[in-house]
Every structure is written in structure tokens, then in C-alpha cells.
PDB file of N, CA and C in Angstrom:
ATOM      1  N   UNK A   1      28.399  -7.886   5.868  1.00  0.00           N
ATOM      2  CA  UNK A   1      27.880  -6.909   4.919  1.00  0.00           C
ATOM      3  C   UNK A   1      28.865  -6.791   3.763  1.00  0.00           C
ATOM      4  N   UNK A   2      28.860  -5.500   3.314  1.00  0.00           N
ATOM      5  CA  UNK A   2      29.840  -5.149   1.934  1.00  0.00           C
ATOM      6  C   UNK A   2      30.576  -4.064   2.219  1.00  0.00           C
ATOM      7  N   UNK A   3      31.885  -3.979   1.516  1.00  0.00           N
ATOM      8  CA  UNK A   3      32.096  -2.871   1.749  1.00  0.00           C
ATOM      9  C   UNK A   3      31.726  -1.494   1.331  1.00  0.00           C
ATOM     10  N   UNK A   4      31.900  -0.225   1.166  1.00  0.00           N
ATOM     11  CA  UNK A   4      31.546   0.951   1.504  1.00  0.00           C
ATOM     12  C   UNK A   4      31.694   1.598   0.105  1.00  0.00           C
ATOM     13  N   UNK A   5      33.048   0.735  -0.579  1.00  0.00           N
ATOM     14  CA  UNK A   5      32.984   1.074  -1.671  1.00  0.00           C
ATOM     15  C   UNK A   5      32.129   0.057  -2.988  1.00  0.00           C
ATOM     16  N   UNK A   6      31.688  -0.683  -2.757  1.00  0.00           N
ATOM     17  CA  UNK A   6      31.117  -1.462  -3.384  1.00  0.00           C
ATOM     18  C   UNK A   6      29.670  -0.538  -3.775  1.00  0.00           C
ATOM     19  N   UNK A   7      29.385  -0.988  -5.476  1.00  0.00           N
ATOM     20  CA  UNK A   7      28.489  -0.269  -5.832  1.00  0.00           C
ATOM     21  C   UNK A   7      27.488  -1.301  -6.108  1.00  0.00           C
ATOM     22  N   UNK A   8      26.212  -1.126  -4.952  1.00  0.00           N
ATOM     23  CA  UNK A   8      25.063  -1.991  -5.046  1.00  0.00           C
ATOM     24  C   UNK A   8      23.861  -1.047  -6.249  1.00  0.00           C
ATOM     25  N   UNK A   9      23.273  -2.078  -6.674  1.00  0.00           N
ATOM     26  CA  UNK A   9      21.512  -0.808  -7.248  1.00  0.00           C
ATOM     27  C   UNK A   9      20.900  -2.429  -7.869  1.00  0.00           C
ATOM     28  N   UNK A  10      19.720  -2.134  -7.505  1.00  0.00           N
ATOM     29  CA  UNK A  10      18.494  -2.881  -7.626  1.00  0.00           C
ATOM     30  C   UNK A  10      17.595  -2.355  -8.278  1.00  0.00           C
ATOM     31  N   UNK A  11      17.499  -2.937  -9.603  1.00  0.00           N
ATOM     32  CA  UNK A  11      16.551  -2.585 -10.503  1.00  0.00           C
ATOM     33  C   UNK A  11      15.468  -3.559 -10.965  1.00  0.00           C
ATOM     34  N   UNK A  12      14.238  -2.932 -11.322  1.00  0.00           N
ATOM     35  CA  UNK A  12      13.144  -3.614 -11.706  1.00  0.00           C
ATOM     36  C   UNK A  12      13.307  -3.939 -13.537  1.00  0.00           C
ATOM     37  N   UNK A  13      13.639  -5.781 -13.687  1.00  0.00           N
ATOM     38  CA  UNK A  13      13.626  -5.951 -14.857  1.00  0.00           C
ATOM     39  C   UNK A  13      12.493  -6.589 -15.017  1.00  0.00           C
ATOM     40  N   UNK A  14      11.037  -5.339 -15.704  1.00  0.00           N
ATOM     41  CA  UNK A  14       9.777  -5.997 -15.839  1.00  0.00           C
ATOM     42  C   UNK A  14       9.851  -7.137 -17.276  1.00  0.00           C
ATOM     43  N   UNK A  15      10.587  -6.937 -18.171  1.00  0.00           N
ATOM     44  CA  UNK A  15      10.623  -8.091 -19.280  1.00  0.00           C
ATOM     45  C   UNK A  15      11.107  -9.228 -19.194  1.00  0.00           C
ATOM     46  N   UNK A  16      11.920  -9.378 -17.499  1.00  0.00           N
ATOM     47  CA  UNK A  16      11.982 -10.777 -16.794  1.00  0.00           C
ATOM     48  C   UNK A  16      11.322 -11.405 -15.643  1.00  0.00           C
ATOM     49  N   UNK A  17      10.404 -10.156 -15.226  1.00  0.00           N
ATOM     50  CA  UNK A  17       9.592  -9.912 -14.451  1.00  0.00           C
ATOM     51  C   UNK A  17      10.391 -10.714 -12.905  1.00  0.00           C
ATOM     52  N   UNK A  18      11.373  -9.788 -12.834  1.00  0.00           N
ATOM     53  CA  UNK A  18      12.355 -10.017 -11.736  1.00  0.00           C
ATOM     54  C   UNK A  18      12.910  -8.381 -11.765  1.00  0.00           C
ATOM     55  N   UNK A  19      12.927  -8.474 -10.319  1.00  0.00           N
ATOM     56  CA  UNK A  19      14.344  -7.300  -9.538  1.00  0.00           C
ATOM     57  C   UNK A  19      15.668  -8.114  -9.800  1.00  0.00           C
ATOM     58  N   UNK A  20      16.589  -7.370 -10.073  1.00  0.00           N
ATOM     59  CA  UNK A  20      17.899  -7.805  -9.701  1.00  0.00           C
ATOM     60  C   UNK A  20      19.063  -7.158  -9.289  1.00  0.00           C
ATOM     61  N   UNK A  21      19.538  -7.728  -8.393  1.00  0.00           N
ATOM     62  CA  UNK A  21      20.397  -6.973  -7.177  1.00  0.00           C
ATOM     63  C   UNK A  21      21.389  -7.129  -7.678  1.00  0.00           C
ATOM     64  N   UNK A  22      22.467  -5.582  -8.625  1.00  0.00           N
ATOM     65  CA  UNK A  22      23.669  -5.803  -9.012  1.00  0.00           C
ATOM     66  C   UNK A  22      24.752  -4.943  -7.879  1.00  0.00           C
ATOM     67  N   UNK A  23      25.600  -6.043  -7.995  1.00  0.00           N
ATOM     68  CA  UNK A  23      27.023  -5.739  -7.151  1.00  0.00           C
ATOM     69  C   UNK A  23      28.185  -5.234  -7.837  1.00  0.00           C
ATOM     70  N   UNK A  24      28.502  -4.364  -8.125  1.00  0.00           N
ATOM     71  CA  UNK A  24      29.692  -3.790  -8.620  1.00  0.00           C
ATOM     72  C   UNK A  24      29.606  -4.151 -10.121  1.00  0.00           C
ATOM     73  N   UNK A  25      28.703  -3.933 -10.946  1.00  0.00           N
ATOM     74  CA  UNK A  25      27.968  -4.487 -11.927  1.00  0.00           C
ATOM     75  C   UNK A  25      28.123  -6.047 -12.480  1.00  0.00           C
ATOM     76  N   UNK A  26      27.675  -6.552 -11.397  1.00  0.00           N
ATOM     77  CA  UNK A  26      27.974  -8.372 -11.788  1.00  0.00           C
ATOM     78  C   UNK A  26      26.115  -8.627 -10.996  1.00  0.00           C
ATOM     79  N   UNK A  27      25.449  -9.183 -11.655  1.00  0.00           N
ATOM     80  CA  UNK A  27      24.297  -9.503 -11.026  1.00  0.00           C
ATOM     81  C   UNK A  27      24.133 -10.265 -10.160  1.00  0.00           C
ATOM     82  N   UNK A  28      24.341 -10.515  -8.566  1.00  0.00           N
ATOM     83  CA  UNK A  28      24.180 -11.747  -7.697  1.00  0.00           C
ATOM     84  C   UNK A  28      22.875 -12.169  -7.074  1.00  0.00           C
ATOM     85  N   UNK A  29      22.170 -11.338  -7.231  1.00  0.00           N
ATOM     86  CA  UNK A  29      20.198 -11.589  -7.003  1.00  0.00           C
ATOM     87  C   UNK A  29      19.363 -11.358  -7.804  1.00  0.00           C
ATOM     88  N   UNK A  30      18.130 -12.339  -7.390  1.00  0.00           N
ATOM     89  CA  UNK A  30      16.882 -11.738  -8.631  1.00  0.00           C
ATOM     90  C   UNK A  30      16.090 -12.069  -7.254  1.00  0.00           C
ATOM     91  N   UNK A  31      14.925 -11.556  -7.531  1.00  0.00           N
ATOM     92  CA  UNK A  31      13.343 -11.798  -6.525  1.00  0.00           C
ATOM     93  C   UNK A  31      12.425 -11.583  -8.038  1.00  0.00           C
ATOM     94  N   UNK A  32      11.954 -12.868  -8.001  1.00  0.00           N
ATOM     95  CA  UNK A  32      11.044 -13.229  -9.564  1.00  0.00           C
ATOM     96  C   UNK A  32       9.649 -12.677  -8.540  1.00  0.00           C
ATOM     97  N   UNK A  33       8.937 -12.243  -9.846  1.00  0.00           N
ATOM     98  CA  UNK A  33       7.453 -11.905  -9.623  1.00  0.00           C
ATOM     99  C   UNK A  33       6.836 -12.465 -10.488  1.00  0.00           C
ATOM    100  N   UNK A  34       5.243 -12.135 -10.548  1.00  0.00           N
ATOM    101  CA  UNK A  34       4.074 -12.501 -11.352  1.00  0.00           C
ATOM    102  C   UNK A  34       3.100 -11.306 -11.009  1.00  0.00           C
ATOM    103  N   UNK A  35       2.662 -10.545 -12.014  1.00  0.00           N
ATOM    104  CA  UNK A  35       1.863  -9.364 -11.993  1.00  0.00           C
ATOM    105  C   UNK A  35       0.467 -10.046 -11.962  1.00  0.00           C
ATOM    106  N   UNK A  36      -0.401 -10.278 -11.413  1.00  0.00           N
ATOM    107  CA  UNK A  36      -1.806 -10.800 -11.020  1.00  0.00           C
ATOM    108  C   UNK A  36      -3.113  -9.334 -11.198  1.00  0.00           C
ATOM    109  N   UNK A  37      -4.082  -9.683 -11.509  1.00  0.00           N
ATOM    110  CA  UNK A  37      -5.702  -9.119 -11.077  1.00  0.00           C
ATOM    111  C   UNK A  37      -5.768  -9.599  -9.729  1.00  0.00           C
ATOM    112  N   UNK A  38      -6.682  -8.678  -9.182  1.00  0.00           N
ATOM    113  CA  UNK A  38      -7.068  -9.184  -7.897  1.00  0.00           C
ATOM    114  C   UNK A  38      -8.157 -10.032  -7.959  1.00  0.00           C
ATOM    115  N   UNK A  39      -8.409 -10.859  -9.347  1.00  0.00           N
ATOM    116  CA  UNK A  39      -9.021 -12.293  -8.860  1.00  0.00           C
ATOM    117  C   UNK A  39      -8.223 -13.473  -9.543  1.00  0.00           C
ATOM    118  N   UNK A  40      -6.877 -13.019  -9.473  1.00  0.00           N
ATOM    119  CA  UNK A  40      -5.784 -14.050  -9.655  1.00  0.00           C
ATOM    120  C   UNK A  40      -5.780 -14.572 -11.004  1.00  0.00           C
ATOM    121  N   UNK A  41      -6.261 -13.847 -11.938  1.00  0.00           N
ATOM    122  CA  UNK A  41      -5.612 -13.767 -13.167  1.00  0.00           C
ATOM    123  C   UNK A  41      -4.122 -12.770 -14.060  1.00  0.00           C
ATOM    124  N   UNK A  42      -3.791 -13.218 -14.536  1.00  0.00           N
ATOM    125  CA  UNK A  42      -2.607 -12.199 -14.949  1.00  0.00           C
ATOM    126  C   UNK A  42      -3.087 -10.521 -15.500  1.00  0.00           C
ATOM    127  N   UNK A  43      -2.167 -10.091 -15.270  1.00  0.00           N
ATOM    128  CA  UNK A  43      -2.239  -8.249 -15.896  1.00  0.00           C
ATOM    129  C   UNK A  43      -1.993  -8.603 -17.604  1.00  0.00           C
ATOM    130  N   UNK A  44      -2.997  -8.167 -17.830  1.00  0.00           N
ATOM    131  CA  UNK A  44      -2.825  -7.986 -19.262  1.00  0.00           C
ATOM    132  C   UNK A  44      -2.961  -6.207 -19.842  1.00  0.00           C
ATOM    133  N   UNK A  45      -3.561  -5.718 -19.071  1.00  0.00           N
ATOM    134  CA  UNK A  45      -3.644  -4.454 -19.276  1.00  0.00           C
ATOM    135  C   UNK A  45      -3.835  -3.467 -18.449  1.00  0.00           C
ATOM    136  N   UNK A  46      -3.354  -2.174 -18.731  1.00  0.00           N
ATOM    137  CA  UNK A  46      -3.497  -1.218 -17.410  1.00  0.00           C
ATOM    138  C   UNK A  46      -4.664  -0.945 -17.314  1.00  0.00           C
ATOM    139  N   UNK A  47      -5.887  -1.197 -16.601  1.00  0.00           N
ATOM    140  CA  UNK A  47      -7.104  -1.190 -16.174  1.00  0.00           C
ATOM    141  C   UNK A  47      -7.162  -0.295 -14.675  1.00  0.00           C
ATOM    142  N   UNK A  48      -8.167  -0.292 -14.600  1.00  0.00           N
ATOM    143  CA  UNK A  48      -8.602   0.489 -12.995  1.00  0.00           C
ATOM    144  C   UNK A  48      -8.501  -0.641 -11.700  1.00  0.00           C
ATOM    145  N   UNK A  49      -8.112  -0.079 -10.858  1.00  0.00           N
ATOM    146  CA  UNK A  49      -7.865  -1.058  -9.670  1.00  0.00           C
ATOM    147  C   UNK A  49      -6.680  -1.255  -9.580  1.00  0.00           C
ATOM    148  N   UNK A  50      -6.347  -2.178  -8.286  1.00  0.00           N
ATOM    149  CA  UNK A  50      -4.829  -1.874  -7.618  1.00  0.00           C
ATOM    150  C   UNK A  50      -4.302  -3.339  -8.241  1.00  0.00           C
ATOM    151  N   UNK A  51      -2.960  -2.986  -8.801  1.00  0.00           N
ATOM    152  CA  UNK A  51      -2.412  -4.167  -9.430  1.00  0.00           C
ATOM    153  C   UNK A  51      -2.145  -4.774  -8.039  1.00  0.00           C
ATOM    154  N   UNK A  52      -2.210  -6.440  -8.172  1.00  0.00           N
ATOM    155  CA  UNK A  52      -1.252  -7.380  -7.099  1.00  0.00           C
ATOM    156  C   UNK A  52      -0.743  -7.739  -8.114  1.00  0.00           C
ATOM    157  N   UNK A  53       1.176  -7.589  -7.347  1.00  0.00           N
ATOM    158  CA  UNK A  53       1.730  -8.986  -7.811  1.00  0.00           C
ATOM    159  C   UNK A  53       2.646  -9.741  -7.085  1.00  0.00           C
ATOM    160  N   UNK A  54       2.819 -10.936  -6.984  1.00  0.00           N
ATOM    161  CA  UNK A  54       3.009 -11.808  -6.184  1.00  0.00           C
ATOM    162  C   UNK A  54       4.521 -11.824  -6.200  1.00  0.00           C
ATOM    163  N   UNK A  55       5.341 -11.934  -4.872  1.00  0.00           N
ATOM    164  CA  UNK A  55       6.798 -11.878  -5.528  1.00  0.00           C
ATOM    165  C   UNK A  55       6.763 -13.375  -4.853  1.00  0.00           C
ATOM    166  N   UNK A  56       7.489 -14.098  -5.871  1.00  0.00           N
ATOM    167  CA  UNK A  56       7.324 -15.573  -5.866  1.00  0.00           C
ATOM    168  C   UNK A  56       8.864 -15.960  -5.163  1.00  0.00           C
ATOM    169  N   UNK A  57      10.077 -15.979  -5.080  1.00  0.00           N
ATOM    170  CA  UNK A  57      11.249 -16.328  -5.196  1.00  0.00           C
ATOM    171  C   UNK A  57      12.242 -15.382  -4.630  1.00  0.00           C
ATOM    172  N   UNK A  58      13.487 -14.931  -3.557  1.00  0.00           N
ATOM    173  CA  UNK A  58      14.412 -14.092  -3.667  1.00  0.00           C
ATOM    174  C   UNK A  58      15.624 -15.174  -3.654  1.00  0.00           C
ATOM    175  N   UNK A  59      16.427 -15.013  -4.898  1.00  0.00           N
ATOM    176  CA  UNK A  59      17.439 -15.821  -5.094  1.00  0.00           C
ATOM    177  C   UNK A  59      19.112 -14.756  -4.626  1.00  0.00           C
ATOM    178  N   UNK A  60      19.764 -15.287  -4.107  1.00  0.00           N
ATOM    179  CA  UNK A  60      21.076 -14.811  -3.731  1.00  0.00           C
ATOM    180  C   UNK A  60      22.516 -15.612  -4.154  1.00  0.00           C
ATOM    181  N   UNK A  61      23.312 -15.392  -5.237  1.00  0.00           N
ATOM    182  CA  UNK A  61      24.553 -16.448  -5.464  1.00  0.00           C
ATOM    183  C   UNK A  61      25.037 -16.510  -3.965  1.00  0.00           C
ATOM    184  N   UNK A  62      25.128 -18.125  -4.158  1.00  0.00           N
ATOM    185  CA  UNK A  62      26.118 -18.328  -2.997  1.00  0.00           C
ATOM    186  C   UNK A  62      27.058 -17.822  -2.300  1.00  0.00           C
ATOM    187  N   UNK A  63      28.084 -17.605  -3.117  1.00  0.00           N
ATOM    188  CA  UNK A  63      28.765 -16.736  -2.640  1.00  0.00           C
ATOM    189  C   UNK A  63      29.324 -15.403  -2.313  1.00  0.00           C
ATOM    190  N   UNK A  64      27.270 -14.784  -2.868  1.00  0.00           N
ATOM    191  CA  UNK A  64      27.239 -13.626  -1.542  1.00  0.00           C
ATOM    192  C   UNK A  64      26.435 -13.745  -0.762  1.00  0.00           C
ATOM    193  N   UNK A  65      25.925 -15.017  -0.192  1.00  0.00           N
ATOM    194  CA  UNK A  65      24.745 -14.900   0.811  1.00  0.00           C
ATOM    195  C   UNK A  65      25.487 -14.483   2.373  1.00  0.00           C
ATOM    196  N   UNK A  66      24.585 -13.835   2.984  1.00  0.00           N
ATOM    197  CA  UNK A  66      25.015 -13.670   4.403  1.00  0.00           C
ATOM    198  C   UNK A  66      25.551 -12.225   4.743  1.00  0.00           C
ATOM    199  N   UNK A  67      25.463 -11.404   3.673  1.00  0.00           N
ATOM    200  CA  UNK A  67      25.734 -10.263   3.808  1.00  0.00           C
ATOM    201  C   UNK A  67      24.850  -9.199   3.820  1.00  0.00           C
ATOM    202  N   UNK A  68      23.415  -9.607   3.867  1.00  0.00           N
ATOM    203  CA  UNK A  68      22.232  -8.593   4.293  1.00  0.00           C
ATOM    204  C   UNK A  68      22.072  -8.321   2.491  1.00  0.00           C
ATOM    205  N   UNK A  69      22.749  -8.255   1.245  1.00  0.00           N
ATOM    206  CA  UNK A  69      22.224  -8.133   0.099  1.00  0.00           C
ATOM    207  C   UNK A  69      20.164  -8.539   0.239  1.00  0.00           C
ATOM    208  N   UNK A  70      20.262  -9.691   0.136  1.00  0.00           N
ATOM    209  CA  UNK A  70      18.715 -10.340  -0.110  1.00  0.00           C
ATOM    210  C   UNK A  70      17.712  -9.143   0.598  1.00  0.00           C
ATOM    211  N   UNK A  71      17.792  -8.574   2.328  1.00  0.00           N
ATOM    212  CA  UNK A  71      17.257  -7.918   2.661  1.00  0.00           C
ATOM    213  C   UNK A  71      17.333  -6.538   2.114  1.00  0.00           C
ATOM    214  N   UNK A  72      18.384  -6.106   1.559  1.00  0.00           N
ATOM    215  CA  UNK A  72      18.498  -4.694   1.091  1.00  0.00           C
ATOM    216  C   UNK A  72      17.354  -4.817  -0.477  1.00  0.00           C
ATOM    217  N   UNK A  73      17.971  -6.235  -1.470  1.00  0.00           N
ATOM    218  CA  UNK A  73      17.010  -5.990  -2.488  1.00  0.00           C
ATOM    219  C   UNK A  73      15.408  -6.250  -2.378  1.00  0.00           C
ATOM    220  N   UNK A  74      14.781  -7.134  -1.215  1.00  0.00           N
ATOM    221  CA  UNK A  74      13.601  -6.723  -0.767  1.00  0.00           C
ATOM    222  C   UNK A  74      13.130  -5.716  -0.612  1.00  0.00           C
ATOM    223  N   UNK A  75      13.483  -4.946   0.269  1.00  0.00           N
ATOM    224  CA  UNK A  75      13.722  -3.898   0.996  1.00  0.00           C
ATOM    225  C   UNK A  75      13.210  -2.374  -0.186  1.00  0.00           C
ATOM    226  N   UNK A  76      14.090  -2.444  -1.007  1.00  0.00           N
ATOM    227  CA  UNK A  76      13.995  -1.531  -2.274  1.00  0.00           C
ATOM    228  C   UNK A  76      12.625  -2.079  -2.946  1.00  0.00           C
ATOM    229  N   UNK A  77      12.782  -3.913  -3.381  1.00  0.00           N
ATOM    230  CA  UNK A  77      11.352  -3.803  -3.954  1.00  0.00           C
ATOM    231  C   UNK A  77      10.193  -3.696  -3.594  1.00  0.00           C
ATOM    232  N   UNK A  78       9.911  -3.827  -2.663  1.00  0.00           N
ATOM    233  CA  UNK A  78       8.862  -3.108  -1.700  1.00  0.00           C
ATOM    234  C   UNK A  78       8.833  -1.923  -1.881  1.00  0.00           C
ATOM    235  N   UNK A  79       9.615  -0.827  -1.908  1.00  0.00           N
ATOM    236  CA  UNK A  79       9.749   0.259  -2.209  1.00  0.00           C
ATOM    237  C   UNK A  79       9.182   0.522  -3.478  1.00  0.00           C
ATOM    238  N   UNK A  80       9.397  -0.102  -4.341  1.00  0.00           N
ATOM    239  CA  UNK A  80       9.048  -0.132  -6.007  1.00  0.00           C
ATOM    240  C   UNK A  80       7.485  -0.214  -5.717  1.00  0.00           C
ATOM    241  N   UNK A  81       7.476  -1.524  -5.267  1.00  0.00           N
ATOM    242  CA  UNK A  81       5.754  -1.701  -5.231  1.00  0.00           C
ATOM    243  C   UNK A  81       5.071  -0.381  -4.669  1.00  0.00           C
ATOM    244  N   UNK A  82       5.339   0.337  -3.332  1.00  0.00           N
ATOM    245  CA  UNK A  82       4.628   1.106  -2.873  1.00  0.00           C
ATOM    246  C   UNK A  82       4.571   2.457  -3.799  1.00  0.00           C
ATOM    247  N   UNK A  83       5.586   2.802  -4.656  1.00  0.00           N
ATOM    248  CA  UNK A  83       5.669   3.945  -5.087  1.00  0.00           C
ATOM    249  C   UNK A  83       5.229   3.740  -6.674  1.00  0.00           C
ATOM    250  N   UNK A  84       4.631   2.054  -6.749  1.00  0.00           N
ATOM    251  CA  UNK A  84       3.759   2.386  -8.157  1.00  0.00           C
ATOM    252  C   UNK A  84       2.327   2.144  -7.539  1.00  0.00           C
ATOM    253  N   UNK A  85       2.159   1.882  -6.188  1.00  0.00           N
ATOM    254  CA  UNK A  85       0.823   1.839  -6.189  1.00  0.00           C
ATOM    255  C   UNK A  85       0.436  -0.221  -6.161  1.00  0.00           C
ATOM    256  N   UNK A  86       1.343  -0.685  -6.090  1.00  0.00           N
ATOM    257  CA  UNK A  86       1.234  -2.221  -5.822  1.00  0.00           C
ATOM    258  C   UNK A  86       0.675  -2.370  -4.771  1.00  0.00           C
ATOM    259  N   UNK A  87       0.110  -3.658  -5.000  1.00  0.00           N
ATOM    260  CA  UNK A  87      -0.216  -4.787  -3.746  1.00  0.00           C
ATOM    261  C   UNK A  87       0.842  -6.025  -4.032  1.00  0.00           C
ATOM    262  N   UNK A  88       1.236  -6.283  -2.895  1.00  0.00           N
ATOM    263  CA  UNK A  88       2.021  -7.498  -2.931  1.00  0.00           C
ATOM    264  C   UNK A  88       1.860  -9.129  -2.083  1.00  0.00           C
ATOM    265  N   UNK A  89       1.230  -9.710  -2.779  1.00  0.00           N
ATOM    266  CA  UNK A  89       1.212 -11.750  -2.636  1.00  0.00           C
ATOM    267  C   UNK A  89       2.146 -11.862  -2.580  1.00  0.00           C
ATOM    268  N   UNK A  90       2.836 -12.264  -0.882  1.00  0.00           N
ATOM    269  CA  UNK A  90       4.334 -12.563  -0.797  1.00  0.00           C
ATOM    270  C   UNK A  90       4.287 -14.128  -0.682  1.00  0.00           C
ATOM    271  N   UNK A  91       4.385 -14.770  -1.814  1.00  0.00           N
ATOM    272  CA  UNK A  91       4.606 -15.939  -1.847  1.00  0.00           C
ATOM    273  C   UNK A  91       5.881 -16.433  -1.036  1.00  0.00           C
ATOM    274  N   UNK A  92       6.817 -15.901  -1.730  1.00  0.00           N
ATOM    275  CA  UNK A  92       8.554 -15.869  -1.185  1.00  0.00           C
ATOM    276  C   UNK A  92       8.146 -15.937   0.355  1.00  0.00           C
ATOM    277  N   UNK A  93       9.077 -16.938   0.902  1.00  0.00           N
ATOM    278  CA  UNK A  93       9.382 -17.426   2.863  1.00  0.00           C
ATOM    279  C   UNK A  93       9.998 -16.467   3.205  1.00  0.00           C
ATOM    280  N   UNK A  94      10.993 -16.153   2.318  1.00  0.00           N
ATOM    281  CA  UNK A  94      12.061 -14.843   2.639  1.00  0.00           C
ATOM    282  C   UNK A  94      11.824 -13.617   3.123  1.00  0.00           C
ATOM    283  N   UNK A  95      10.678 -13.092   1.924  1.00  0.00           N
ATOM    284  CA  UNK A  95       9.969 -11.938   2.367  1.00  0.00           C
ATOM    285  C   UNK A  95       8.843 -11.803   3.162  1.00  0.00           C
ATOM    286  N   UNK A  96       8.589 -13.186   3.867  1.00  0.00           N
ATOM    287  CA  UNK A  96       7.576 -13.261   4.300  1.00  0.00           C
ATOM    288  C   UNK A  96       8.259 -12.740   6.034  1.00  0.00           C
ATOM    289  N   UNK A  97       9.250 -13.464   6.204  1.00  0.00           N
ATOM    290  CA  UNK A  97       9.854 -13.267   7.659  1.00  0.00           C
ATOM    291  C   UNK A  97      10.812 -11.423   7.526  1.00  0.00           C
ATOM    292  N   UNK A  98      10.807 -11.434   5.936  1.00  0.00           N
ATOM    293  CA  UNK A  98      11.623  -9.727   6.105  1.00  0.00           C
ATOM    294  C   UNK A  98       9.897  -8.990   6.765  1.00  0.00           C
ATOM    295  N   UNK A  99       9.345  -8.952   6.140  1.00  0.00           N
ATOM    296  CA  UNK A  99       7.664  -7.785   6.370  1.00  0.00           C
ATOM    297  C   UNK A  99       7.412  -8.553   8.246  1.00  0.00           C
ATOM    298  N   UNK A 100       7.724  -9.581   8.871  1.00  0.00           N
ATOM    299  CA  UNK A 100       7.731  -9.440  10.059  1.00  0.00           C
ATOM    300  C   UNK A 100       8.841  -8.907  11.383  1.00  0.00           C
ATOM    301  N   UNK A 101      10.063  -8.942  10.280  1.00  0.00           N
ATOM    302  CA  UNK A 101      10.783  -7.871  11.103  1.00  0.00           C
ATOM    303  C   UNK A 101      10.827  -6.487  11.178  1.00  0.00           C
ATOM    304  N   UNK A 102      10.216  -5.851   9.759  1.00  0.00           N
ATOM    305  CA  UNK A 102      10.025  -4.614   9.297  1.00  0.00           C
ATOM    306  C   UNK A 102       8.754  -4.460   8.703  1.00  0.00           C
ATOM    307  N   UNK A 103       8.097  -4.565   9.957  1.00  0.00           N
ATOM    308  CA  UNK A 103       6.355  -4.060   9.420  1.00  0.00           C
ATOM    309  C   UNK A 103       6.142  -2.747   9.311  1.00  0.00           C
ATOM    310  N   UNK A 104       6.849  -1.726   8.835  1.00  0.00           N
ATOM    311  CA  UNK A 104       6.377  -0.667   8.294  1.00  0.00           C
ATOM    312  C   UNK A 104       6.062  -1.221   6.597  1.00  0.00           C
ATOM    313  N   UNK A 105       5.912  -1.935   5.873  1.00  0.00           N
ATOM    314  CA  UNK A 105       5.596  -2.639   4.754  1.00  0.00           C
ATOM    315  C   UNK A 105       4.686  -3.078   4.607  1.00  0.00           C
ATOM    316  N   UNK A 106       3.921  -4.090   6.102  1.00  0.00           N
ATOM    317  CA  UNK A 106       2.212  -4.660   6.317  1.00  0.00           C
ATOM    318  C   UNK A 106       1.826  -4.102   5.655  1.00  0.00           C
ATOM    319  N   UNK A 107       1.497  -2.758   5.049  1.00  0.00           N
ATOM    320  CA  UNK A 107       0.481  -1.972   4.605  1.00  0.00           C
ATOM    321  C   UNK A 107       0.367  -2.737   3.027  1.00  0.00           C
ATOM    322  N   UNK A 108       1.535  -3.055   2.786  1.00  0.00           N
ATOM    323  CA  UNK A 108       1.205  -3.739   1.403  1.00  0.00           C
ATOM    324  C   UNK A 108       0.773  -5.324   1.155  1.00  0.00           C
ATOM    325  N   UNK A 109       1.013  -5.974   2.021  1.00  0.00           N
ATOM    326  CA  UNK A 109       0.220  -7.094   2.011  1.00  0.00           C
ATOM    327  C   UNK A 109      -0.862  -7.167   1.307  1.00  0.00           C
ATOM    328  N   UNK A 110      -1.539  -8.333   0.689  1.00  0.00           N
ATOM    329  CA  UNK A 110      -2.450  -9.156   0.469  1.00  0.00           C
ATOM    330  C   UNK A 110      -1.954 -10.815   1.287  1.00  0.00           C
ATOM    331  N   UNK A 111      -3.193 -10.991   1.161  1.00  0.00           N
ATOM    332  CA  UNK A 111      -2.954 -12.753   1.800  1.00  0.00           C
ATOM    333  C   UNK A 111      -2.378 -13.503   0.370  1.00  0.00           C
ATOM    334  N   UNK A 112      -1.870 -14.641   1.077  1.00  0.00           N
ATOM    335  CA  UNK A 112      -1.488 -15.626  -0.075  1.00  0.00           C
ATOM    336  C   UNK A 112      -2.424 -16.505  -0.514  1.00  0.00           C
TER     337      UNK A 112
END
């Protein structure tokens, strides 16, 4: 893990349309997305109905992998999604095996 004093925060950068997981303010993760319609065209506008968007990618620098980071910034963006009202196309392998260790999240699924 990290230590205790280390200052993690994971923020949603929608104009890169990536989360990114900063460490003591040095950026070592992104989890890229794609904002979708639910007939798999892109969001172009705030319309009625439940946005999907697909999180495509969770990237971790090397040399912080292995310290539970990747699961913590999942973890939060899932959080993001549920508290705007997302659906999430978990493209990403990563997040695909995080939502089967921690299925309190299933609820946000869509299929791929």
C-alpha cells in the first residue's frame, strides 16, 4: 500500500475524459472513458435517459503498481458514476475482475 501520510485524490478530468489518480500531487493513474447513448452513440447533449459510459482502460505508472492505488481509483470512479446517475460499459479487464470482488457496484453494470 502507501503510506498514511501520502496525499492520494482522484479526480474526474471530463476534458480528457479520464479519472486521474494523484499521489502527493504527481499524477500516477488515469482510467480513460467514453460517454455513450444507450444505443452506442456518443453524448452530445444532456438529454433524458441514463447516460452510459464505458470506462475503457485503468492505467497505473510502473512504479506504483502493486499498491492497491488502481483499486482505490476504480473504486472512487464508480462512486462518481453512481452519484451522477451513470451506467457503466466496463470495457477495462481490470474493472471487470474489481465489480467481481466488490459487487456492491453490479448495480451499475451494463453489458459490454
Amino acid at each position: 500500500m502507501f503510506t498514511d501520510k501520502a496525499t492520494v485524490e482522484v479526480t474526474n478530468n471530463a476534458g480528457q475524459s479520464r479519472f486521474e489518480l494523484w499521489l502527493n500531487g504527481e499524477i500516477v493513474g488515469i482510467l480513460g472513458y467514453w460517454d455513450m447513448e444507450a444505443d452506442g452513440r456518443p453524448v452530445r447533449s444532456k438529454r433524458a435517459g441514463t447516460p452510459i459510459v464505458s470506462f475503457q482502460h485503468t492505467v497505473i505508472v510502473e512504479d506504483f503498481g502493486h499498491r492497491g492505488l488502481a483499486a482505490l481509483m476504480v473504486g472512487r470512479a464508480l462512486d462518481t458514476a453512481r452519484e451522477n446517475g451513470w451506467k457503466v460499459r466496463p470495457v477495462c479487464t481490470y474493472l471487470q475482475r474489481f465489480v467481481v470482488a466488490n459487487p456492491e457496484y453490479r448495480d451499475l453494470l451494463v453489458p459490454v
